[in-house]
C-alpha atoms as a PDB file:
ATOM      1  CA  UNK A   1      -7.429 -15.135 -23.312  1.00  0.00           C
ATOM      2  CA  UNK A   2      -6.290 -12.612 -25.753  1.00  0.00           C
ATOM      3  CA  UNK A   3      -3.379 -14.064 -27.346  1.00  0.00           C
ATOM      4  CA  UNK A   4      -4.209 -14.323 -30.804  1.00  0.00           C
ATOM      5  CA  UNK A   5      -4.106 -10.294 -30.926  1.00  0.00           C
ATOM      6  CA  UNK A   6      -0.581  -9.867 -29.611  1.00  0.00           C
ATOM      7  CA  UNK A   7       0.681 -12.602 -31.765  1.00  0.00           C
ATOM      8  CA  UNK A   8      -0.716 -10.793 -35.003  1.00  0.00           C
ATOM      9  CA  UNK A   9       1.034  -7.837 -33.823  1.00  0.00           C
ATOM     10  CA  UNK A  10       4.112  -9.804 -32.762  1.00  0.00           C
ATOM     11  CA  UNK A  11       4.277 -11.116 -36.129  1.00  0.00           C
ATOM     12  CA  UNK A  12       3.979  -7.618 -37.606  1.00  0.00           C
ATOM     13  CA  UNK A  13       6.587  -5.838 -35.552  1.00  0.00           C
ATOM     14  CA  UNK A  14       9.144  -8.668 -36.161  1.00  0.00           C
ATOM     15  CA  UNK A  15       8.942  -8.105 -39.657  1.00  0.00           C
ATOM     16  CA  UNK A  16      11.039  -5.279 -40.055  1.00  0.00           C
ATOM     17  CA  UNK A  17      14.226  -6.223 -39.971  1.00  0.00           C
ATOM     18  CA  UNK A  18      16.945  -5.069 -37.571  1.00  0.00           C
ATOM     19  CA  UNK A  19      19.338  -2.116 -38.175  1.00  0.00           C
ATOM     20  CA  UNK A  20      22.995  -3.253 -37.880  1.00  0.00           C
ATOM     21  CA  UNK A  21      25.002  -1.267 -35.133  1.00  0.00           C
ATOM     22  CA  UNK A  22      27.861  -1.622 -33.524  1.00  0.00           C
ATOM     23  CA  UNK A  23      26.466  -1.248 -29.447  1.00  0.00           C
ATOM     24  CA  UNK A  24      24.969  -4.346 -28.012  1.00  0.00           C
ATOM     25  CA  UNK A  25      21.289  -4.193 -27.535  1.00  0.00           C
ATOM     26  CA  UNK A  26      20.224  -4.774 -23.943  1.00  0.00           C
ATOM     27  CA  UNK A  27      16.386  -4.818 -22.470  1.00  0.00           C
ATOM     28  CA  UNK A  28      15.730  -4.410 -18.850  1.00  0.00           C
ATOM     29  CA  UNK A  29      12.259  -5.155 -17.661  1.00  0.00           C
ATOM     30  CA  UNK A  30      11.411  -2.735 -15.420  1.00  0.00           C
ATOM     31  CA  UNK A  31      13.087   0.921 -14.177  1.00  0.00           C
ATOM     32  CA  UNK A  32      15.544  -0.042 -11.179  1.00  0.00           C
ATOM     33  CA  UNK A  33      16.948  -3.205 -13.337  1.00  0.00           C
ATOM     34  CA  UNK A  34      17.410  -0.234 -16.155  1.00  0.00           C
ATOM     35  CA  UNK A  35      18.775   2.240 -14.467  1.00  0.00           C
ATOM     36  CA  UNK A  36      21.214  -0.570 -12.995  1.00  0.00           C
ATOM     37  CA  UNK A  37      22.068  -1.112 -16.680  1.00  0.00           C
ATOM     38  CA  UNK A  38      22.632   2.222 -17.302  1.00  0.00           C
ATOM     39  CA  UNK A  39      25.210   2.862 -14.340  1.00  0.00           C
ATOM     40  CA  UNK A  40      27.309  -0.014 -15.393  1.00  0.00           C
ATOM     41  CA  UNK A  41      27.473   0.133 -19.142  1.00  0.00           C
ATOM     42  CA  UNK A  42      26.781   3.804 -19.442  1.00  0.00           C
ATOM     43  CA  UNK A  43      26.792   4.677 -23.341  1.00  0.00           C
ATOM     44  CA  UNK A  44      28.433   1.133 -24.634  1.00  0.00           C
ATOM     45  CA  UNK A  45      25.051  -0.597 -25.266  1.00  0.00           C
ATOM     46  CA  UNK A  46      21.152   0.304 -26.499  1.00  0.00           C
ATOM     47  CA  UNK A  47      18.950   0.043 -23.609  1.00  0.00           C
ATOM     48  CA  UNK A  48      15.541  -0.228 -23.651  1.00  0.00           C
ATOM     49  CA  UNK A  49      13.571  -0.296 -20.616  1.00  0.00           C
ATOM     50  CA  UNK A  50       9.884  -2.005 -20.562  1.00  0.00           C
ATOM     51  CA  UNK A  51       8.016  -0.898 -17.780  1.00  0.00           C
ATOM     52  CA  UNK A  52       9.160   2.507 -16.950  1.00  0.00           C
ATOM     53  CA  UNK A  53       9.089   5.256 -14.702  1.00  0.00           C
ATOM     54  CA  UNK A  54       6.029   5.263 -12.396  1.00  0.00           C
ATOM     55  CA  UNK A  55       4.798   1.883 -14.423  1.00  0.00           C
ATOM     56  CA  UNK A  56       3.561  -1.054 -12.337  1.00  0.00           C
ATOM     57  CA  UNK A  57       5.782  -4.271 -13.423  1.00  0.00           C
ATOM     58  CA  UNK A  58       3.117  -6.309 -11.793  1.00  0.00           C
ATOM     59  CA  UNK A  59       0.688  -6.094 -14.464  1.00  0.00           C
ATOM     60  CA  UNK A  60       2.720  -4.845 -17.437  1.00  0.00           C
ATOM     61  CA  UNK A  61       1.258  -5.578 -20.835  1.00  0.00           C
ATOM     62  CA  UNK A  62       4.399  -5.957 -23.053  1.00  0.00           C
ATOM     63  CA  UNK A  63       3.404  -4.407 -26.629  1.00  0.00           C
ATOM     64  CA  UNK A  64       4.481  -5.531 -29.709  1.00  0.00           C
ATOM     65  CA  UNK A  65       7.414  -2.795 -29.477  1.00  0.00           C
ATOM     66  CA  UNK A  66       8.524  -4.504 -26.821  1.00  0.00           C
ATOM     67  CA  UNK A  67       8.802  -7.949 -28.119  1.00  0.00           C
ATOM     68  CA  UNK A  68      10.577  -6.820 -31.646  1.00  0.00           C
ATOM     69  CA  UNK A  69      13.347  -5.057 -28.553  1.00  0.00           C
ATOM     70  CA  UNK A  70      13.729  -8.491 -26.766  1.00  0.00           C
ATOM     71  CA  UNK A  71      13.795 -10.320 -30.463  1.00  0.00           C
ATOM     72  CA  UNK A  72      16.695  -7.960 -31.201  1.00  0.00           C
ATOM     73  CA  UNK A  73      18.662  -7.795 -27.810  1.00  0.00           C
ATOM     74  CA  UNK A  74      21.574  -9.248 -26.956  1.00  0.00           C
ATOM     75  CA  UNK A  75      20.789  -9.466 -23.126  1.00  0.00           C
ATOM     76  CA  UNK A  76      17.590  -9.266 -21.325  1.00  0.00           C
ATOM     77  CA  UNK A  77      17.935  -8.576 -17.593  1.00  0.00           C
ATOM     78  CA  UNK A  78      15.614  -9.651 -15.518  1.00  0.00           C
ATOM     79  CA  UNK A  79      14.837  -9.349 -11.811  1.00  0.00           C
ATOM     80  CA  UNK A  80      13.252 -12.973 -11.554  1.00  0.00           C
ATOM     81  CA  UNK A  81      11.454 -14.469  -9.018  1.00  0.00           C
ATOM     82  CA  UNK A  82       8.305 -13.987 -10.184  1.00  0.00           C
ATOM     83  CA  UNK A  83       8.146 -10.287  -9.611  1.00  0.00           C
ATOM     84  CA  UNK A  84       8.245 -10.023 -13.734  1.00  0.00           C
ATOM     85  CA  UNK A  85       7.108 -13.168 -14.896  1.00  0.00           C
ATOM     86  CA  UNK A  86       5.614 -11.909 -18.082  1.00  0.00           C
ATOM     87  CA  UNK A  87       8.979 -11.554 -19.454  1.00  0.00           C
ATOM     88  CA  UNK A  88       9.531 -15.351 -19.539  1.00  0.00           C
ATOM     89  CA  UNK A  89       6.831 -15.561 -21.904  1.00  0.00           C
ATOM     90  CA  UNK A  90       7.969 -12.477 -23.903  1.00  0.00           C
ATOM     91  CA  UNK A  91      11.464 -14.136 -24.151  1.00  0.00           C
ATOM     92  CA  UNK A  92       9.995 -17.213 -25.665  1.00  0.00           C
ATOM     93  CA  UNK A  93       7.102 -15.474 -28.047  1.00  0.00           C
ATOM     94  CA  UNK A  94       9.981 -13.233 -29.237  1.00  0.00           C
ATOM     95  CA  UNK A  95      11.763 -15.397 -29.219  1.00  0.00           C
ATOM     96  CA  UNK A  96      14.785 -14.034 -27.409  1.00  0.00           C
ATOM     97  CA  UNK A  97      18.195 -15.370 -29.067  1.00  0.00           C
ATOM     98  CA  UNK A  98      20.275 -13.120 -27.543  1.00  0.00           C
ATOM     99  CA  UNK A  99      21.372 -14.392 -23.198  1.00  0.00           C
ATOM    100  CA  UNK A 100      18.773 -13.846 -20.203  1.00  0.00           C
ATOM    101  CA  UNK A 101      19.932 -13.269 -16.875  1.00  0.00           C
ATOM    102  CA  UNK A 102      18.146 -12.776 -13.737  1.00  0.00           C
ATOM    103  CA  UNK A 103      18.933 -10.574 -11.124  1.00  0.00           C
ATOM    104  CA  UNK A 104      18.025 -12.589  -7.874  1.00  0.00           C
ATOM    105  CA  UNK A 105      20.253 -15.206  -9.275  1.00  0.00           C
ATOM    106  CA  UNK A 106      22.300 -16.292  -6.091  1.00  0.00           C
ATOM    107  CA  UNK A 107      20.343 -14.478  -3.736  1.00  0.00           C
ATOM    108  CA  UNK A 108      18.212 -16.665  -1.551  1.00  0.00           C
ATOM    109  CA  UNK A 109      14.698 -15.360  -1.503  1.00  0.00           C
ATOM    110  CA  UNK A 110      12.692 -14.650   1.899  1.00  0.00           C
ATOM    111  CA  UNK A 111       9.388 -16.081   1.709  1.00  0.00           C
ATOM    112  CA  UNK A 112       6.141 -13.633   2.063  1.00  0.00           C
ATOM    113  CA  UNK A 113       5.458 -13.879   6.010  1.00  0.00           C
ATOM    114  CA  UNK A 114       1.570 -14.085   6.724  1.00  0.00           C
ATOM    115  CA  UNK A 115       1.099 -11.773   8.752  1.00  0.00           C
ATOM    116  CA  UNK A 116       3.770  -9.853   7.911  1.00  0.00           C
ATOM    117  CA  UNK A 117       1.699  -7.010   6.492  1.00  0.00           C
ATOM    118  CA  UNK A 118      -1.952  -8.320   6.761  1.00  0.00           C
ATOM    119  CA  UNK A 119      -3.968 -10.583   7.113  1.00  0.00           C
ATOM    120  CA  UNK A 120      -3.307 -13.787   3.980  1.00  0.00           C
ATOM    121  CA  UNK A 121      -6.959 -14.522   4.773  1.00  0.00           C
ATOM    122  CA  UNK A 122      -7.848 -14.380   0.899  1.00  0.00           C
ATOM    123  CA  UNK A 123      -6.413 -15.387  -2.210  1.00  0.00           C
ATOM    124  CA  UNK A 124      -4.507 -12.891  -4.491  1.00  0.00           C
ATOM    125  CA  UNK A 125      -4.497 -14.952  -7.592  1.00  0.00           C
ATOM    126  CA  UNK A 126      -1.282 -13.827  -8.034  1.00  0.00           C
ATOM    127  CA  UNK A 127       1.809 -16.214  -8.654  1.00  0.00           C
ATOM    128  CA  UNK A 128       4.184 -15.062  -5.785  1.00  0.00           C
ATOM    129  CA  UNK A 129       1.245 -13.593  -3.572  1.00  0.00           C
ATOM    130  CA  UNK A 130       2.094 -15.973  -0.883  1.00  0.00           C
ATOM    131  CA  UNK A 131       5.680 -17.343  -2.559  1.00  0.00           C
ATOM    132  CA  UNK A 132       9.299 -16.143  -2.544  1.00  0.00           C
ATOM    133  CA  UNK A 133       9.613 -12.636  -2.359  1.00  0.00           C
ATOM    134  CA  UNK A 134      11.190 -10.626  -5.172  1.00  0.00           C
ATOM    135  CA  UNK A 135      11.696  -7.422  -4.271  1.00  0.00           C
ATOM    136  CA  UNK A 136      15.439  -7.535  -2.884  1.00  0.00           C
ATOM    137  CA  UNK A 137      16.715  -4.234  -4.299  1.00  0.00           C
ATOM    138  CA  UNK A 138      15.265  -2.567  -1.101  1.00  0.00           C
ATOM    139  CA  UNK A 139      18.076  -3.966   0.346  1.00  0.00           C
ATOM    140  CA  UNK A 140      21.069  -1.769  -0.542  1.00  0.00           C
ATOM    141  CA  UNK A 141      23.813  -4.604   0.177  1.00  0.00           C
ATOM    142  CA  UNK A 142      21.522  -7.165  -2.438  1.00  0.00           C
ATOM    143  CA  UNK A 143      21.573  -4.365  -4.883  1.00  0.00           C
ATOM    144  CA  UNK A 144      24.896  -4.795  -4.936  1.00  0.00           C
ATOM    145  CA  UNK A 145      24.161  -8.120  -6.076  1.00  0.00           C
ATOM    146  CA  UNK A 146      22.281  -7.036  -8.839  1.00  0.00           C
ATOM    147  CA  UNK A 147      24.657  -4.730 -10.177  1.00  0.00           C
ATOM    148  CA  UNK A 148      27.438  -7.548 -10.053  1.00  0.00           C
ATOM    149  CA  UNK A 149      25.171  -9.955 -11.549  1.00  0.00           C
ATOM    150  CA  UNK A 150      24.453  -7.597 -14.410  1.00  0.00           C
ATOM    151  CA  UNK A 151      27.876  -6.736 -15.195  1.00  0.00           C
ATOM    152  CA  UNK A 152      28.670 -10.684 -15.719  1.00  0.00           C
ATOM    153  CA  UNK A 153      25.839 -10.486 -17.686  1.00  0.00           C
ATOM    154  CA  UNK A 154      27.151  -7.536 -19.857  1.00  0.00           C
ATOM    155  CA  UNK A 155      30.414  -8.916 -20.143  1.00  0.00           C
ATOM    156  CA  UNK A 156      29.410 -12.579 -21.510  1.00  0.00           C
ATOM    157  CA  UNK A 157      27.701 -10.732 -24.368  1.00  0.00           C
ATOM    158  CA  UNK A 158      30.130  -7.660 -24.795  1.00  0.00           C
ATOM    159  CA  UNK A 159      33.737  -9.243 -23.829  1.00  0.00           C
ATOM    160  CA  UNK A 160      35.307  -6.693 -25.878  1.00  0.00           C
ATOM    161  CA  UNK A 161      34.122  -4.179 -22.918  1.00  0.00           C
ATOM    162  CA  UNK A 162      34.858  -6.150 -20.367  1.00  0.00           C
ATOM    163  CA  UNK A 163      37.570  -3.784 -18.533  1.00  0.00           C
ATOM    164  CA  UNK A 164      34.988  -0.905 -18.925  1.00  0.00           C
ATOM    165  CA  UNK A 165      31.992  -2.738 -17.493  1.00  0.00           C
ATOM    166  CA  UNK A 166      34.032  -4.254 -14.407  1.00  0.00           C
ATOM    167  CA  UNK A 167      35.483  -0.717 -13.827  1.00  0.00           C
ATOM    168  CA  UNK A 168      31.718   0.769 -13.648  1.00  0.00           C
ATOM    169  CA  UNK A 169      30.851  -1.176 -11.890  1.00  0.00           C
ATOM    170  CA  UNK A 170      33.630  -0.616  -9.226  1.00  0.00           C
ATOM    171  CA  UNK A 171      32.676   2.921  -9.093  1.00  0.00           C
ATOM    172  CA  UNK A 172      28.739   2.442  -8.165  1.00  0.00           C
ATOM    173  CA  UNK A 173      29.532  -0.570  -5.803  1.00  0.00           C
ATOM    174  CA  UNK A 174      31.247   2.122  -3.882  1.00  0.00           C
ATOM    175  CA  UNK A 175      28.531   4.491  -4.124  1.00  0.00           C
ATOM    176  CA  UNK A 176      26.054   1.703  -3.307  1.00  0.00           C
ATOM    177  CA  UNK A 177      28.201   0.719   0.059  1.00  0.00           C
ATOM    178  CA  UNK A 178      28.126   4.410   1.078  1.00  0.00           C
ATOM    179  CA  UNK A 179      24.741   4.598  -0.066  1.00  0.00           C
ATOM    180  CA  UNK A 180      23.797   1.427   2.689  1.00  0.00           C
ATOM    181  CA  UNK A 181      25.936   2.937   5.259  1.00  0.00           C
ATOM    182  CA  UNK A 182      23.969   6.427   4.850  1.00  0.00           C
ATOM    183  CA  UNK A 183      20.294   4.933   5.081  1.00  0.00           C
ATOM    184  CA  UNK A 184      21.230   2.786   8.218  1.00  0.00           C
ATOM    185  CA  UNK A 185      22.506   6.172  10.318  1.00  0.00           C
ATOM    186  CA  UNK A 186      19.708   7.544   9.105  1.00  0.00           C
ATOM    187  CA  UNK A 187      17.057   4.448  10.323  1.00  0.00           C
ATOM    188  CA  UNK A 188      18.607   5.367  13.757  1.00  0.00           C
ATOM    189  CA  UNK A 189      17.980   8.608  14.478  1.00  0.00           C
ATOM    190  CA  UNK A 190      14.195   7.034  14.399  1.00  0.00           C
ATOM    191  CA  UNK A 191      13.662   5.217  17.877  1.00  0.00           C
ATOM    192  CA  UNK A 192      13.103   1.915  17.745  1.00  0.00           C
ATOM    193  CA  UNK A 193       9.578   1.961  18.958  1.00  0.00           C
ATOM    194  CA  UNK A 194       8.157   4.527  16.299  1.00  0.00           C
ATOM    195  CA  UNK A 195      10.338   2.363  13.173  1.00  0.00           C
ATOM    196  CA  UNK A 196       6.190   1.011  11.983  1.00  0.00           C
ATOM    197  CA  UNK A 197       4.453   2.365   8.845  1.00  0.00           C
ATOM    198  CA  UNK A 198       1.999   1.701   6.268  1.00  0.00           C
ATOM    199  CA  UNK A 199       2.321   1.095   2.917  1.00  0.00           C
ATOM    200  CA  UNK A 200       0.431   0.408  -0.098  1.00  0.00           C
ATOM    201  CA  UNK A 201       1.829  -3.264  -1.116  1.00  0.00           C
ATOM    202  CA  UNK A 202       3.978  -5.769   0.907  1.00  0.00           C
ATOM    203  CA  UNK A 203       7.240  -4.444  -1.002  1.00  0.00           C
ATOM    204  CA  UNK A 204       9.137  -3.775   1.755  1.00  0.00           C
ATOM    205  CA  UNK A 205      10.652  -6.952   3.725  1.00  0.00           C
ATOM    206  CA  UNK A 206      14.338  -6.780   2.599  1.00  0.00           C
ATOM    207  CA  UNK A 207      13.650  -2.940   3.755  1.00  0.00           C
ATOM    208  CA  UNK A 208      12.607  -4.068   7.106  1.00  0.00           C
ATOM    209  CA  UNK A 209      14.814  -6.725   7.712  1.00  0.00           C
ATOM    210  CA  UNK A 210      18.166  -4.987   6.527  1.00  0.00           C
ATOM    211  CA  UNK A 211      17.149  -1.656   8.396  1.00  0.00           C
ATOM    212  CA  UNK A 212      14.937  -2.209  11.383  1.00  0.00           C
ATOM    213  CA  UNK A 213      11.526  -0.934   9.851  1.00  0.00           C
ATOM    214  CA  UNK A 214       8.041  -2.607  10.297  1.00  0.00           C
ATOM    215  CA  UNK A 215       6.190  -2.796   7.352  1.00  0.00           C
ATOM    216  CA  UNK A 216       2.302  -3.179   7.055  1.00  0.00           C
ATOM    217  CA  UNK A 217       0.488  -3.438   4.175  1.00  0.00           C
ATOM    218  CA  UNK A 218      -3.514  -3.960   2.767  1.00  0.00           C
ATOM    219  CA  UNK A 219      -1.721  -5.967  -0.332  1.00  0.00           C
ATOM    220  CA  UNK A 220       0.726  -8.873  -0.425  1.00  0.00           C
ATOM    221  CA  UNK A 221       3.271  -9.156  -2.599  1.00  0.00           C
ATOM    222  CA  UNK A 222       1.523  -8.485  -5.709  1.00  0.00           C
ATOM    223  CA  UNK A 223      -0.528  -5.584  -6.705  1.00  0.00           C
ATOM    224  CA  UNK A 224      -2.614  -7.274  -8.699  1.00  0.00           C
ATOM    225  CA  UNK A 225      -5.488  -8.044  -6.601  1.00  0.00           C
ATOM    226  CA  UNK A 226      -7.268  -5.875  -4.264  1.00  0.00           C
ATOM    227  CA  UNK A 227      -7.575  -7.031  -0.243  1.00  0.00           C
ATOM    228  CA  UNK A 228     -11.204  -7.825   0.841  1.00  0.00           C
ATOM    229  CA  UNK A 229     -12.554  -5.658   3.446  1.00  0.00           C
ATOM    230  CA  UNK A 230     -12.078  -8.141   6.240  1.00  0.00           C
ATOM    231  CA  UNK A 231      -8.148  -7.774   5.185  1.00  0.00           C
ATOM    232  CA  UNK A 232      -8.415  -3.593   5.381  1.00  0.00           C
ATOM    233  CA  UNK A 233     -11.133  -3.893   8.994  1.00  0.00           C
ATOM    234  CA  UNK A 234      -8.146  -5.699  10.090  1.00  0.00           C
ATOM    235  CA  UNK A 235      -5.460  -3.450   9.471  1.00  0.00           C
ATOM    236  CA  UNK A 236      -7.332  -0.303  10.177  1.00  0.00           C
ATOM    237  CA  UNK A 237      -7.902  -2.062  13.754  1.00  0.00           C
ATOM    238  CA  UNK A 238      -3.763  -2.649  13.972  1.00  0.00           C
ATOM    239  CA  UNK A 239      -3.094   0.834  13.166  1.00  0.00           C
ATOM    240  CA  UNK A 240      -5.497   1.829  16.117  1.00  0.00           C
ATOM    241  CA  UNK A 241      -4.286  -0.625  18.692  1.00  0.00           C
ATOM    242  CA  UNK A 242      -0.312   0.175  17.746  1.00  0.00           C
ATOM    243  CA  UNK A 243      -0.951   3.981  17.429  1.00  0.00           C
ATOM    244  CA  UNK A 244       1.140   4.236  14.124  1.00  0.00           C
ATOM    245  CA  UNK A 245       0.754   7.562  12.343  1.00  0.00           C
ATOM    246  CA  UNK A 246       2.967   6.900   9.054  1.00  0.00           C
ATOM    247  CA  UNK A 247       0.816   5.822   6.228  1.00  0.00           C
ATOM    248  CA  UNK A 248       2.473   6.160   2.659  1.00  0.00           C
ATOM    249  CA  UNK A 249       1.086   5.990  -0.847  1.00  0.00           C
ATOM    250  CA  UNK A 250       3.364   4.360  -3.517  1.00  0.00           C
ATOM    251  CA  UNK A 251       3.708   5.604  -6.643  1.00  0.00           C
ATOM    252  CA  UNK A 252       2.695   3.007  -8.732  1.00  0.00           C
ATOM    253  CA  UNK A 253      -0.791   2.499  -7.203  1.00  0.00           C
ATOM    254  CA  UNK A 254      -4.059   4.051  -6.191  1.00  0.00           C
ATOM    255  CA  UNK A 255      -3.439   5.930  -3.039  1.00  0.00           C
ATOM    256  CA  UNK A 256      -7.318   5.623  -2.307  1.00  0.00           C
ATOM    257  CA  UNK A 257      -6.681   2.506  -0.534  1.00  0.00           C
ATOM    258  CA  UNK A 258      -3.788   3.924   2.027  1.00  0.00           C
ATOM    259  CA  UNK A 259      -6.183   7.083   2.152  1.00  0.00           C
ATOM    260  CA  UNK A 260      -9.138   4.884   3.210  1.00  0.00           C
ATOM    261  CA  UNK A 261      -6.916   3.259   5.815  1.00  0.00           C
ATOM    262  CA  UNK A 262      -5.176   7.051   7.354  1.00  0.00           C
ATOM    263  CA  UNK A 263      -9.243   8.237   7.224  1.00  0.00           C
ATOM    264  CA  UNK A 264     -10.644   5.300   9.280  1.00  0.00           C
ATOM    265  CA  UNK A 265      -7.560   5.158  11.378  1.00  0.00           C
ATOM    266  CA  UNK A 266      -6.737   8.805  12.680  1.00  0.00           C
ATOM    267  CA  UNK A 267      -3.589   8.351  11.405  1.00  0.00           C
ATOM    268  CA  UNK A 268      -2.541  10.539   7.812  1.00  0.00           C
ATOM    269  CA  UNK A 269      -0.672   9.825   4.811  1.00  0.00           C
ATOM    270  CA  UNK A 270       2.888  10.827   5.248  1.00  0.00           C
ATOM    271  CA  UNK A 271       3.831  10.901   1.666  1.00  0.00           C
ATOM    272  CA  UNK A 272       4.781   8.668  -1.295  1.00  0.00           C
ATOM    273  CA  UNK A 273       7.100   5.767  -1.712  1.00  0.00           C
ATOM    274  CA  UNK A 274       9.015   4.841  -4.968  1.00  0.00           C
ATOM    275  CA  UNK A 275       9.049   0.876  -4.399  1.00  0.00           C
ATOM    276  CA  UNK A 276       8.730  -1.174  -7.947  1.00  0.00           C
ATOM    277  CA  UNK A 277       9.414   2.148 -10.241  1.00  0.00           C
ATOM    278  CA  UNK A 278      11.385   5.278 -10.075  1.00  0.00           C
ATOM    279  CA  UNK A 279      10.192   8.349 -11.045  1.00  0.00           C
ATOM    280  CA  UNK A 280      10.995  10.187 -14.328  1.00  0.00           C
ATOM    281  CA  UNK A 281      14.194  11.595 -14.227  1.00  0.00           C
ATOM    282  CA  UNK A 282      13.097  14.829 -13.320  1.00  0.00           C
ATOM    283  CA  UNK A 283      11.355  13.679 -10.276  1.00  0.00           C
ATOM    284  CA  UNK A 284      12.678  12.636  -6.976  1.00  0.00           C
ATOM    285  CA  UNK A 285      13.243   9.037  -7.547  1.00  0.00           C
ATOM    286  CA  UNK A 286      14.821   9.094 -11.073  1.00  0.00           C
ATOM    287  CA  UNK A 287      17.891   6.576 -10.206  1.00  0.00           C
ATOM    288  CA  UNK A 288      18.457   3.749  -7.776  1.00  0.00           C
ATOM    289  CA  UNK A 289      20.514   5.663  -5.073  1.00  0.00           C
ATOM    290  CA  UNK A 290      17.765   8.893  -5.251  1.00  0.00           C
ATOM    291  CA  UNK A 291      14.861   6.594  -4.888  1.00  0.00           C
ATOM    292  CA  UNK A 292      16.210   5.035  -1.844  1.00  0.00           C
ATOM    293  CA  UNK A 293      17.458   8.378  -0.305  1.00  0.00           C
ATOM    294  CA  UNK A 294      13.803   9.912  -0.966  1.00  0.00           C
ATOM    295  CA  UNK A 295      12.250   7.004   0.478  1.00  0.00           C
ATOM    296  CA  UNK A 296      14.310   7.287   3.642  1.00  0.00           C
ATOM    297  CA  UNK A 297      13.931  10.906   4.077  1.00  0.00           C
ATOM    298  CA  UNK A 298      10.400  10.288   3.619  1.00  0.00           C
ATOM    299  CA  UNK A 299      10.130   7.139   6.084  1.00  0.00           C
ATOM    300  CA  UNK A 300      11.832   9.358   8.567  1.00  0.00           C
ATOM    301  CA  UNK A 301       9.871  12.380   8.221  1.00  0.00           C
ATOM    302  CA  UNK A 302       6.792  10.236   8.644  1.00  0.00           C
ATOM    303  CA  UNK A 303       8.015   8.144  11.568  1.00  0.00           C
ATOM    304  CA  UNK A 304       8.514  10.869  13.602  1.00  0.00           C
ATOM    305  CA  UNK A 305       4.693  11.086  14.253  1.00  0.00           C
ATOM    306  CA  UNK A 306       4.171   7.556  15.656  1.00  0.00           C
END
């Protein structure tokens, strides 16, 4: 326990007092949710984004910085379901006066499948290892969720720029429709047969069952805690018996794992996937819709080998 240090520095950072401006102040917690923000407001608010590009929202430490920006925000947006849990506590440490929303709100949440992606023989310690899973933006049409769910959210704080928002918001639902439409033609120029790969953490369900695309994985839901080697004997054996050649590193964790796997295997590591983070904006993942193209370009590239 090492609360007593943050608080001191909570304490600190909340003592300089906020600048008045006109733009509402809005915190996302991690880089999709931000980016999200970002497409729908555009220039009307102040975003701040916690765990950025290439950052793991798993394990984000949120630094005194961050709490003065969630003290001071008008909205904090959320994904929810325990994928950034931390930010319930940062809300109340803050505290956060401004509204909260969450971006699964409304969407039901697919439990973690044992066996899904490996084994569930050990325990993650991890507080949706084995519970609902959170990562539904891999599904374009629950994106589309998010985005509409974050553009109430805007509006109830900013109803001034209310016609603005909703018209946004318009705009990248339509992208985000063609944007689903695009990555399922794509999925089928893969046979069905060769649609398995590897990947670094269970991340991919809404992926798999919106597109047709078996996901394994050494990790469950969580990156926080590392498989045993029962959990990677086992998967290395799968890959064997089910010949699959596509093993992909993420970009948010150690590819040593995955490389382990594509050594012991004879299969190889067909690239990397942008799952929990984008990239910086001047890599290949720096928004929503070019995260999910590169991932699909990738997972087809790689595919092909199976």
């Amino acid at each position: 326990m090492h609360r007593r240090p943050f608080l001191v520095g909570l304490t600190a950072a909340l003592a300089t007092p906020a600048l008045a401006q006109d733009k509402p102040r809005v915190v996302a917690t991690f880089s999709i949710l931000g980016d999200m923000v970002r497409e729908i407001a555009g220039d009307r608010v102040e975003l701040t984004t916690l765990a950025g590009p290439d950052a793991d929202a798993h394990v984000f430490k949120p630094t005194p910085a961050d709490a003065r920006a969630v003290a001071q925000a008008a909205l904090l947006v959320a994904n929810g379901g325990g994928f950034d849990s931390w930010a319930d506590k940062l809300a109340k440490a803050a505290p956060l006066r401004g509204r909260r929303i969450s971006a699964v709100q409304g969407i039901t949440l697919q439990k973690a499948q044992h066996g899904h992606g490996h084994s569930h023989g050990h325990s993650h310690g991890h507080s949706h290892a084995h519970g609902p899973d959170p990562h539904c933006w891999q599904d374009v049409s629950l994106a589309r969720r998010y985005a509409a769910t974050i553009a109430e959210g805007l509006r109830a704080v900013d109803a001034a720029g209310a016609a603005h928002y909703m018209q946004r918001l318009a705009a990248y639902d339509a992208r985000l429709v063609d944007l689903d439409a695009w990555v399922k033609r794509e999925i089928a120029t893969v046979p069905a047969d060769k649609r398995r790969v590897i990947a670094s953490h269970d991340a991919f369900a809404y992926f798999e069952r919106a597109y047709g695309v078996k996901f394994h994985a050494p990790r469950g839901l969580s990156t926080e805690a590392e498989p045993t080697a029962k959990d990677v004997a086992a998967l290395i054996r799968l890959v064997r018996d089910q010949k699959i050649k596509a093993l992909f590193v993420e970009n948010m964790t150690n590819p040593a794992l995955v490389e382990q796997i594509a050594r012991e295997s004879g299969g190889r590591v067909g690239g990397k996937l942008f799952s929990d983070a984008l990239s910086p904006p001047s890599g290949p993942a720096g928004t929503y819709d070019a995260m999910m193209r590169h991932n699909v370009k990738t997972l087809v590239a790689g595919m092909a080998a199976n």
